[in-house]
C-alpha atoms as a PDB file:
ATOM      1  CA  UNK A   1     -45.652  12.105  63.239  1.00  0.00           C
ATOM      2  CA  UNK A   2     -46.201  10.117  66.533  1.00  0.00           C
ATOM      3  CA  UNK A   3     -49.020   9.060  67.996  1.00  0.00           C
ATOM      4  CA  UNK A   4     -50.694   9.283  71.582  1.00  0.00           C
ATOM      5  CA  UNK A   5     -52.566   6.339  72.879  1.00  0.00           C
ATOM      6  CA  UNK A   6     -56.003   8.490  72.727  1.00  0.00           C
ATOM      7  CA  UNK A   7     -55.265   8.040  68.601  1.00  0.00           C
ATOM      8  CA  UNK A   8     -54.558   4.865  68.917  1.00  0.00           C
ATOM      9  CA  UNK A   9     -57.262   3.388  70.554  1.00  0.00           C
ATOM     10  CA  UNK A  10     -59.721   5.579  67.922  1.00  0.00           C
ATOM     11  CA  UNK A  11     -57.903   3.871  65.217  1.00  0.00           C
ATOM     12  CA  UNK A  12     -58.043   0.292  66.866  1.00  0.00           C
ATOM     13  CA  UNK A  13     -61.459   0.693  67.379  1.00  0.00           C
ATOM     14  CA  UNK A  14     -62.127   1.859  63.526  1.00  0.00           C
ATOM     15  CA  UNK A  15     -59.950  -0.988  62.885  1.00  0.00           C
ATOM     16  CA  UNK A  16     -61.690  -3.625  65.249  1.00  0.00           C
ATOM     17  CA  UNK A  17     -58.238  -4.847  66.507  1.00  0.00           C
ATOM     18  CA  UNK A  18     -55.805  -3.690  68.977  1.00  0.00           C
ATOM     19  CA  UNK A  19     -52.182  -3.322  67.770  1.00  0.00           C
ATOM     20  CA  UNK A  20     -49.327  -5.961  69.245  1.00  0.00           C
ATOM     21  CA  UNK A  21     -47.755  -3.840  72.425  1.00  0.00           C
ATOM     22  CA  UNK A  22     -44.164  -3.733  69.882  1.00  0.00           C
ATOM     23  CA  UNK A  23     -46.367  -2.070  67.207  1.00  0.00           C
ATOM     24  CA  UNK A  24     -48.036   0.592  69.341  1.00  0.00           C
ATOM     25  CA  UNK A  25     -44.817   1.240  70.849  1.00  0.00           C
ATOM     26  CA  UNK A  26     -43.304   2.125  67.778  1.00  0.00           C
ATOM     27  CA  UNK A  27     -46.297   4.849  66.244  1.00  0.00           C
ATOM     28  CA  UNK A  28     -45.895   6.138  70.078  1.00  0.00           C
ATOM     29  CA  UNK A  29     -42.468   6.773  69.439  1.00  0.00           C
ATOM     30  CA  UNK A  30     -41.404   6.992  65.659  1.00  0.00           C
ATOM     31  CA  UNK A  31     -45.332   7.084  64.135  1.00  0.00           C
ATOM     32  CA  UNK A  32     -44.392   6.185  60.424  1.00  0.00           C
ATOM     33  CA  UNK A  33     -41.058   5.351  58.222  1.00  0.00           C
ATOM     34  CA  UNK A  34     -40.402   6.094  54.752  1.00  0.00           C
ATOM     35  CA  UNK A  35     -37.345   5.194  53.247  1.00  0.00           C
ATOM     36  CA  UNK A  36     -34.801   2.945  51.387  1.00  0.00           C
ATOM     37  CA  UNK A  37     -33.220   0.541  54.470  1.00  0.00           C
ATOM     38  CA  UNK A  38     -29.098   0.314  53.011  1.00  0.00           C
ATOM     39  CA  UNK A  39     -28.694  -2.510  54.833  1.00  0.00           C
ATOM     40  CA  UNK A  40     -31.304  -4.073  53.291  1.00  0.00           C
ATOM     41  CA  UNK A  41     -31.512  -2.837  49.890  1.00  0.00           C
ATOM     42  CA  UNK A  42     -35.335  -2.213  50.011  1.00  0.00           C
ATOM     43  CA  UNK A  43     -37.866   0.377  50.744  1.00  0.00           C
ATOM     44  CA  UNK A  44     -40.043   0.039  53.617  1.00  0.00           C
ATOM     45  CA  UNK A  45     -42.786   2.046  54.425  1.00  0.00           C
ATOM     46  CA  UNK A  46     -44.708   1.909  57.346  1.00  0.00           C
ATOM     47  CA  UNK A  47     -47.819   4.369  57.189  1.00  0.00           C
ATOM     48  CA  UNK A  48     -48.881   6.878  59.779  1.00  0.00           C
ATOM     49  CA  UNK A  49     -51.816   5.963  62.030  1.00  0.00           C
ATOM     50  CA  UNK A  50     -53.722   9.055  59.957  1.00  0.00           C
ATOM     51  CA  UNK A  51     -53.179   7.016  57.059  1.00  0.00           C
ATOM     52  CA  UNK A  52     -54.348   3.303  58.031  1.00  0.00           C
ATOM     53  CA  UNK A  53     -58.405   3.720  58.393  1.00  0.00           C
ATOM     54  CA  UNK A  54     -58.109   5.186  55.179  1.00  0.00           C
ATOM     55  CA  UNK A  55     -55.758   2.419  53.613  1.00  0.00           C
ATOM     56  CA  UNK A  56     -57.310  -0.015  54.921  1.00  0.00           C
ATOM     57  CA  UNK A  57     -60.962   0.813  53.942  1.00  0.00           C
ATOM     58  CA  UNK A  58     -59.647   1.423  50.055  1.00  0.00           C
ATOM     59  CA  UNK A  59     -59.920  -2.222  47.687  1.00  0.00           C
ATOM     60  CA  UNK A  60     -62.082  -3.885  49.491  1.00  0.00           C
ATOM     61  CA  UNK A  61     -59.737  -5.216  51.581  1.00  0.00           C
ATOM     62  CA  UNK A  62     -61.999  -7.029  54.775  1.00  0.00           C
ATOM     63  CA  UNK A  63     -63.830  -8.848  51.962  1.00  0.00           C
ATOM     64  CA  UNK A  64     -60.744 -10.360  50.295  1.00  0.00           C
ATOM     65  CA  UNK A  65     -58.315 -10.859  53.720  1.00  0.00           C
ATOM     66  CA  UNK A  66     -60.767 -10.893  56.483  1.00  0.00           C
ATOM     67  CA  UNK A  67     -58.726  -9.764  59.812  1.00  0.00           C
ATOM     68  CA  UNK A  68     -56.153  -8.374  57.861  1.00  0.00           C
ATOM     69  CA  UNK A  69     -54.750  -4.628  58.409  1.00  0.00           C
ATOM     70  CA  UNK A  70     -52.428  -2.996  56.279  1.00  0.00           C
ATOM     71  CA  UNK A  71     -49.730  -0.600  58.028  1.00  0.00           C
ATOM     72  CA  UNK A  72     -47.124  -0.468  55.426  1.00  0.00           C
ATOM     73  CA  UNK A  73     -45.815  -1.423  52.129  1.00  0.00           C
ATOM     74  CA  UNK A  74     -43.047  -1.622  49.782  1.00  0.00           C
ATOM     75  CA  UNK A  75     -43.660   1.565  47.680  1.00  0.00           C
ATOM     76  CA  UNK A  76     -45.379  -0.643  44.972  1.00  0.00           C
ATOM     77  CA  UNK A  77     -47.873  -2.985  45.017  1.00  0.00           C
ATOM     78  CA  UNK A  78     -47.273  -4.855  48.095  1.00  0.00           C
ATOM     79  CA  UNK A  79     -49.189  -4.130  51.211  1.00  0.00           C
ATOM     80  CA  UNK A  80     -47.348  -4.853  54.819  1.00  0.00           C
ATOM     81  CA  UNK A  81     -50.634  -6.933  56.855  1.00  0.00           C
ATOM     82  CA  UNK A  82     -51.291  -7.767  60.418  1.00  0.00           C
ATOM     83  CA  UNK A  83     -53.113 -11.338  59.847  1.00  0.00           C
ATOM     84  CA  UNK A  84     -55.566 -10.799  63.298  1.00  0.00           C
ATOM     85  CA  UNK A  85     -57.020 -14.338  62.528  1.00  0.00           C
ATOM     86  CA  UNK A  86     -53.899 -15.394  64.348  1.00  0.00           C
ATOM     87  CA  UNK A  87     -53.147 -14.536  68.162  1.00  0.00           C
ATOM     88  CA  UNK A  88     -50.745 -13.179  68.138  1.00  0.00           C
ATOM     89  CA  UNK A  89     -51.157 -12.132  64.730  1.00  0.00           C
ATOM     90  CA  UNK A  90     -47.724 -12.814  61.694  1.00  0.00           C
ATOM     91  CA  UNK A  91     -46.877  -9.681  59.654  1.00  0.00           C
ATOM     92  CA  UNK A  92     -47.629 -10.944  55.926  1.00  0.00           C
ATOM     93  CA  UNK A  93     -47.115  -9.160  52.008  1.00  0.00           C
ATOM     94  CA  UNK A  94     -49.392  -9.171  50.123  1.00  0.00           C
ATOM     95  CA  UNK A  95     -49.917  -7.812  46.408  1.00  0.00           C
ATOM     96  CA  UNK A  96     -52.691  -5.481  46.128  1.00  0.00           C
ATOM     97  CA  UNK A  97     -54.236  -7.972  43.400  1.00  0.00           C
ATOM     98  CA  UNK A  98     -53.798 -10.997  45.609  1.00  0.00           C
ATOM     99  CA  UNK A  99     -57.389 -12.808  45.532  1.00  0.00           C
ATOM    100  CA  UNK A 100     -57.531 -14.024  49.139  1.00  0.00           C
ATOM    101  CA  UNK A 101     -54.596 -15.101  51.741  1.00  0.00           C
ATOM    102  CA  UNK A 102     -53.019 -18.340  50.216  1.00  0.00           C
ATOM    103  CA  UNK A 103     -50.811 -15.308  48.235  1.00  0.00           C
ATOM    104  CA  UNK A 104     -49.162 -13.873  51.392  1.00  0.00           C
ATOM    105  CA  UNK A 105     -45.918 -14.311  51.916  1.00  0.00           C
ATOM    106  CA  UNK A 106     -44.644 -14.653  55.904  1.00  0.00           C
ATOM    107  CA  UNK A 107     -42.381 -11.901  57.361  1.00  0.00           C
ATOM    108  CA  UNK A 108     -42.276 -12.374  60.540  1.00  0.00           C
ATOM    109  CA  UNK A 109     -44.192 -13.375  63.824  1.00  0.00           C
ATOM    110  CA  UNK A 110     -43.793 -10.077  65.265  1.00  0.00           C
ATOM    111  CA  UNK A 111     -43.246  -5.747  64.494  1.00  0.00           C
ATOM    112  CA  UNK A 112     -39.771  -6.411  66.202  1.00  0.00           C
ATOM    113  CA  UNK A 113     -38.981  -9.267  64.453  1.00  0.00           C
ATOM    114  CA  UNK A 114     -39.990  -8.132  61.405  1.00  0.00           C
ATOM    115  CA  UNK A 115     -37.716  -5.036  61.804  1.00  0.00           C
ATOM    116  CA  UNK A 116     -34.731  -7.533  63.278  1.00  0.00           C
ATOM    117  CA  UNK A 117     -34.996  -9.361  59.720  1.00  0.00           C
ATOM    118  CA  UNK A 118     -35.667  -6.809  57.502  1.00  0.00           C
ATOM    119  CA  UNK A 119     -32.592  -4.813  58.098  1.00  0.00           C
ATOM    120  CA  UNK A 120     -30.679  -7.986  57.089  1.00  0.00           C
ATOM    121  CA  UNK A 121     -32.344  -9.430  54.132  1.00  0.00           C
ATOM    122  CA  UNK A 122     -35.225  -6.851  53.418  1.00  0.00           C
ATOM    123  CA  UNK A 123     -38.397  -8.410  51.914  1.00  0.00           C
ATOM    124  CA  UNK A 124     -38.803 -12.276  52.136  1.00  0.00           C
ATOM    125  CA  UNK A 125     -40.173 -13.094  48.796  1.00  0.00           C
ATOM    126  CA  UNK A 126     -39.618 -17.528  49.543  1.00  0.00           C
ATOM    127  CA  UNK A 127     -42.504 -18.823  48.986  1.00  0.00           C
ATOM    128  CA  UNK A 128     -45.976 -18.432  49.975  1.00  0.00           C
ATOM    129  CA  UNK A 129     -46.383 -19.794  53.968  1.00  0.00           C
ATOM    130  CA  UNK A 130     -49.214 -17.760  55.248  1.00  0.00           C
ATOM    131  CA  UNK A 131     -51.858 -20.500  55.251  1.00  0.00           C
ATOM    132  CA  UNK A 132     -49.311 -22.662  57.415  1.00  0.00           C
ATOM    133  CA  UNK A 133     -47.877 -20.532  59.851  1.00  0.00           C
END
């Protein structure tokens, strides 16, 4: 379901962030995605703006990944994050046990670029660069 920008501002401001322009563009337009990408080979799922106050509130996850927000994940234990320590902030995974940010893994430095990539090789699971990127 899409979103108007009256939802999205209530979220941001739950949040305490406000979304990349790419990012709101796409819960204006598409508002969530749930399936296996062919070209890719993996599931992505990015969560509905209903869903991310919610998600993000659950495991505590402010006190282990300060300025992080969740908006998607891979159907299984890794969670999709905005890193908002960084302007403008990377798209990292992270597993829902991870103890703190050295265990993210970099995706990309923007929503559109993480789409761009992901249709080609899916999830980057290299190793862990969110500390230096």
């Amino acid at each position: 379901m899409e979103a108007d920008e009256a939802r999205i501002q209530d979220a941001e401001q739950r949040l305490g962030v406000r979304f990349p322009d790419d990012y709101r563009s796409f819960l204006t337009a598409e508002g969530a995605v749930g399936r296996v990408v062919e070209s890719a080979g993996n599931y992505l799922r990015l969560q509905p703006l209903e869903e991310l106050v919610a998600v993000n509130a659950a495991g505590e996850m402010q006190t282990r990944f300060p300025g992080a927000v969740a908006i998607g994940d891979d159907g299984s234990r890794e969670l999709l994050v905005y890193d908002f320590r960084k302007d403008p902030p990377p798209l990292l995974l992270l597993d829902v046990t991870a103890e703190d940010w050295h265990a993210g893994l970099y995706q990309a430095g923007s929503f559109t670029e993480f789409l761009r990539l992901f249709s080609r090789r899916g999830w980057n699971w290299g190793p862990p660069e969110a500390v230096t990127r």
